[in-house]
N, C-alpha and C. Protein backbone atom coordinates (compact mmCIF):
# COMPACT_ATOMS: atom_id res chain seq x y z
N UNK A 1 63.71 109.75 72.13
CA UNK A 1 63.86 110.87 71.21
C UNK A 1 64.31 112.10 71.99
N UNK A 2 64.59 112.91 71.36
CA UNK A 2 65.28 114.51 71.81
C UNK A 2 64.66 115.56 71.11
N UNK A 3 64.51 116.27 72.01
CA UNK A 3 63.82 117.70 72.14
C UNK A 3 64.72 118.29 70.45
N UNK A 4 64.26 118.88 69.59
CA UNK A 4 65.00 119.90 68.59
C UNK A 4 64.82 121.55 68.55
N UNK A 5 65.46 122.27 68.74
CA UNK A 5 64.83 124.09 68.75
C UNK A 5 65.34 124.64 67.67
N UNK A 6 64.70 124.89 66.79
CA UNK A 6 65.07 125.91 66.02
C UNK A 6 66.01 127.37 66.83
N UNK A 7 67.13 127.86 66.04
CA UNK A 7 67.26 129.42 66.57
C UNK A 7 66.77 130.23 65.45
N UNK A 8 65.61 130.78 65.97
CA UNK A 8 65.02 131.94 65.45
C UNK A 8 66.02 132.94 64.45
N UNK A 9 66.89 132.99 65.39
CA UNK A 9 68.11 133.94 64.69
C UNK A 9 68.52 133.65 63.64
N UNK A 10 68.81 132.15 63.37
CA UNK A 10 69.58 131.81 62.81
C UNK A 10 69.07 131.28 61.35
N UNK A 11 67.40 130.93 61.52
CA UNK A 11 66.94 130.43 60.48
C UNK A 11 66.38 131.07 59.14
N UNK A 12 67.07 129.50 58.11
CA UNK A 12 66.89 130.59 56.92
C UNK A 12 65.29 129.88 56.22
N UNK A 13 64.97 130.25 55.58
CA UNK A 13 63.91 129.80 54.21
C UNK A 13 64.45 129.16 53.37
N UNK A 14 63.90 127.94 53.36
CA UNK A 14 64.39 127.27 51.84
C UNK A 14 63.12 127.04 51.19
N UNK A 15 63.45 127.47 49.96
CA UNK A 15 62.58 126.63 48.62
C UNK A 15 62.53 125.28 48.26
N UNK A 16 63.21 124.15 49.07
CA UNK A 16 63.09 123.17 48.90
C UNK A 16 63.45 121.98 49.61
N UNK A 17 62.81 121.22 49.91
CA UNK A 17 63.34 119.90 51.21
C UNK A 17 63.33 118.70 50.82
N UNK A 18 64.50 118.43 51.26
CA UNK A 18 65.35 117.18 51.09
C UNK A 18 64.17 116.21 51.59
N UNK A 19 64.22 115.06 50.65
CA UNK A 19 63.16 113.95 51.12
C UNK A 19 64.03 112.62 51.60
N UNK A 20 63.74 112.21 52.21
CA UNK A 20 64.51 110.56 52.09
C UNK A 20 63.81 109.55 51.01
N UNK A 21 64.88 108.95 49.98
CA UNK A 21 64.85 107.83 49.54
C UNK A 21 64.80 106.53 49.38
N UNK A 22 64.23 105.79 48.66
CA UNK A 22 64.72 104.61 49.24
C UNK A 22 65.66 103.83 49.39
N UNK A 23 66.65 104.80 48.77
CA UNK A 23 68.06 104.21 48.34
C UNK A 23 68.57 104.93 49.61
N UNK A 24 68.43 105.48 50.56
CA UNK A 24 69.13 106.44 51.80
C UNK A 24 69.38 105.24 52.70
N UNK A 25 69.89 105.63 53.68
CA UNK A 25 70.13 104.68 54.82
C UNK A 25 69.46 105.25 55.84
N UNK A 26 67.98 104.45 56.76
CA UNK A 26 67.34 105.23 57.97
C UNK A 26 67.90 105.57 58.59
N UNK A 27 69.57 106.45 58.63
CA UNK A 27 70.13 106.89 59.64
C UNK A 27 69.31 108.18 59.90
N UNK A 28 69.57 108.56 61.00
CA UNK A 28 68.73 110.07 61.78
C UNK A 28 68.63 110.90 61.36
N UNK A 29 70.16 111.37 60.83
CA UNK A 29 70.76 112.41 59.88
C UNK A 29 69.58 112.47 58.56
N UNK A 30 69.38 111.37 57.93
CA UNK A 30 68.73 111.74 57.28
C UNK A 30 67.39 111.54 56.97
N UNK A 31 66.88 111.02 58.24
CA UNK A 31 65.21 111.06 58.15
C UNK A 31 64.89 112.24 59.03
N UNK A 32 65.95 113.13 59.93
CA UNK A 32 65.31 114.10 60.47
C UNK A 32 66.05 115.33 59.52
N UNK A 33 66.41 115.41 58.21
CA UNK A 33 66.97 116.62 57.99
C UNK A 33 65.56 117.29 57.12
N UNK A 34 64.89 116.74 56.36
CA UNK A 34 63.53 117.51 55.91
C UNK A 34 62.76 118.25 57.09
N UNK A 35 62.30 117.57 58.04
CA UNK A 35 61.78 118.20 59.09
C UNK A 35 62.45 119.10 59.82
N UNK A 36 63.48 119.14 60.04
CA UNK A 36 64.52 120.14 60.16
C UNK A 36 64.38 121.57 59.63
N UNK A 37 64.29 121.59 58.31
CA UNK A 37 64.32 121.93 56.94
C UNK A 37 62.53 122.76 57.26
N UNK A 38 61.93 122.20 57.69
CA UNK A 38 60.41 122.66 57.93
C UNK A 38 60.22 123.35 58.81
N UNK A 39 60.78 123.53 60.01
CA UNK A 39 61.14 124.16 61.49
C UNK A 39 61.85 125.41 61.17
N UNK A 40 62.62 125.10 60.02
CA UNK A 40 63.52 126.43 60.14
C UNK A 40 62.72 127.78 59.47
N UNK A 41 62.03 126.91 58.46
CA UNK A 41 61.05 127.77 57.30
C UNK A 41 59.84 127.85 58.30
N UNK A 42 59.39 127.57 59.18
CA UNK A 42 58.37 128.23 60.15
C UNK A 42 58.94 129.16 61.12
N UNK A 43 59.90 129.12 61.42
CA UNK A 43 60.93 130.02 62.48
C UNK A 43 60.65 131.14 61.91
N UNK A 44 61.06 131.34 60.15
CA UNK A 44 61.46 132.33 59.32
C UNK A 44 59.99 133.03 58.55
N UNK A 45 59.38 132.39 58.97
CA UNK A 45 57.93 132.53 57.96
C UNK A 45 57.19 133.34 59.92
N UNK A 46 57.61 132.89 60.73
CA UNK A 46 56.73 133.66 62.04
C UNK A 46 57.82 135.03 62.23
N UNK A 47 58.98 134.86 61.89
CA UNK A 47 59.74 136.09 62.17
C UNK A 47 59.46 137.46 61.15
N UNK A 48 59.37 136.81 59.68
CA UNK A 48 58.70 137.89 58.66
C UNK A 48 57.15 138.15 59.69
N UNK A 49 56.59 137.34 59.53
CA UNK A 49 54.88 138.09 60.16
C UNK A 49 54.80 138.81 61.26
N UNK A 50 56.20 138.79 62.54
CA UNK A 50 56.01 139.70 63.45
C UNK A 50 56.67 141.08 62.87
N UNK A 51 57.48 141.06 61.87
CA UNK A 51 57.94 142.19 61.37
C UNK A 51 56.96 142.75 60.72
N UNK A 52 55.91 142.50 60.10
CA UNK A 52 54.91 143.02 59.53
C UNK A 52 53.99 143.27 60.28
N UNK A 53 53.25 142.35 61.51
CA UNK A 53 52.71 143.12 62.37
C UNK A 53 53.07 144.42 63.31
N UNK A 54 54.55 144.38 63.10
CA UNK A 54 55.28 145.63 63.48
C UNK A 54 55.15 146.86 63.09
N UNK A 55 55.26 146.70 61.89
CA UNK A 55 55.01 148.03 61.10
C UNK A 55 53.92 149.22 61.49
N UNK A 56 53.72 150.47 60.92
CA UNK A 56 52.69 150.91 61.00
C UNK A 56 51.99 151.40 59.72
N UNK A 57 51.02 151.58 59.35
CA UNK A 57 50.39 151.76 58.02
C UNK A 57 49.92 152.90 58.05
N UNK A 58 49.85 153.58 57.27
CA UNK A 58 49.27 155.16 57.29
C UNK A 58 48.38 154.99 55.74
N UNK A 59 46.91 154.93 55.27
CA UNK A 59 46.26 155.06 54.11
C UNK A 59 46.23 156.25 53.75
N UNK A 60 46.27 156.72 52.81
CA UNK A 60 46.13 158.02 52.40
C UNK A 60 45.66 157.59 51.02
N UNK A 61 43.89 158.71 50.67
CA UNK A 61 42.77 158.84 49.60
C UNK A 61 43.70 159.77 48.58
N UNK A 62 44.16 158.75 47.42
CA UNK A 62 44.95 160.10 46.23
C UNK A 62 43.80 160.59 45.44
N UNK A 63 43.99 161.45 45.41
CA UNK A 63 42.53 162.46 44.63
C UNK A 63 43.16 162.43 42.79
N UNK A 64 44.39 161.91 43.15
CA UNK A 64 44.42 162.21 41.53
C UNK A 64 44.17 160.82 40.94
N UNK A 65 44.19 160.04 41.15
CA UNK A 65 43.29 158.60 41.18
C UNK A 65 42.56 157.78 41.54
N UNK A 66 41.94 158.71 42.65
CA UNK A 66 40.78 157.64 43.45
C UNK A 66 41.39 156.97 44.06
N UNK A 67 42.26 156.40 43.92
CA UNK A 67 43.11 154.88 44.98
C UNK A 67 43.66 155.59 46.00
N UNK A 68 43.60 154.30 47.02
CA UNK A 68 44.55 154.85 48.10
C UNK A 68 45.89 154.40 47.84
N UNK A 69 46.54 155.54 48.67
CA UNK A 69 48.28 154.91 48.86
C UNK A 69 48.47 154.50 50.28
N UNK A 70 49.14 153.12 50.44
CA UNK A 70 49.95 153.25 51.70
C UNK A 70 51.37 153.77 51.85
N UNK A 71 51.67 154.13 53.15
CA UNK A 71 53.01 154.59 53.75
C UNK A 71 53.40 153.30 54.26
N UNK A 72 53.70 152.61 54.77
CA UNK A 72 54.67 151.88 55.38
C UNK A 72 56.03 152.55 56.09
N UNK A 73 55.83 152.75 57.80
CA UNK A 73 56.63 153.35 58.29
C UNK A 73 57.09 152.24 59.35
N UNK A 74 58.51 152.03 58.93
CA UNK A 74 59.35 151.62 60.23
C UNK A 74 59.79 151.76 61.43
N UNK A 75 59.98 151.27 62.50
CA UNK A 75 60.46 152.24 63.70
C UNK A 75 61.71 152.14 63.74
């Protein structure tokens, strides 16, 4: 077997992964394209969460509703 890397850069999110059938042929292509498909959506799912641990949050108490507001500030 062979090593696979996701590029971070490059990966997108999908809503949905290709399964193999039984009508498919066990070629590689297509017993490794779901898992594929799973790597890329973890690439993309750890790249959103460091962008959010990025952020900075500022709470602020609104007096004209009791609730707080957040800021969400970018760098």
């Amino acid at each position: 077997m062979k090593k696979y890397t996701v590029d971070p850069k490059t990966a997108a999110y999908s809503e949905s992964i290709e399964i193999t059938e039984t009508t498919d042929t066990n070629h590689a292509d297509n017993i490794n394209q779901a898992p594929k498909q799973l790597m890329a959506n973890t690439a993309e799912n750890h790249r959103r969460i460091i962008a959010i641990e990025n952020r900075k949050v500022q709470a602020a108490f609104d007096e004209t509703d009791g609730g707080l507001n957040f800021i969400i500030k970018e760098d």
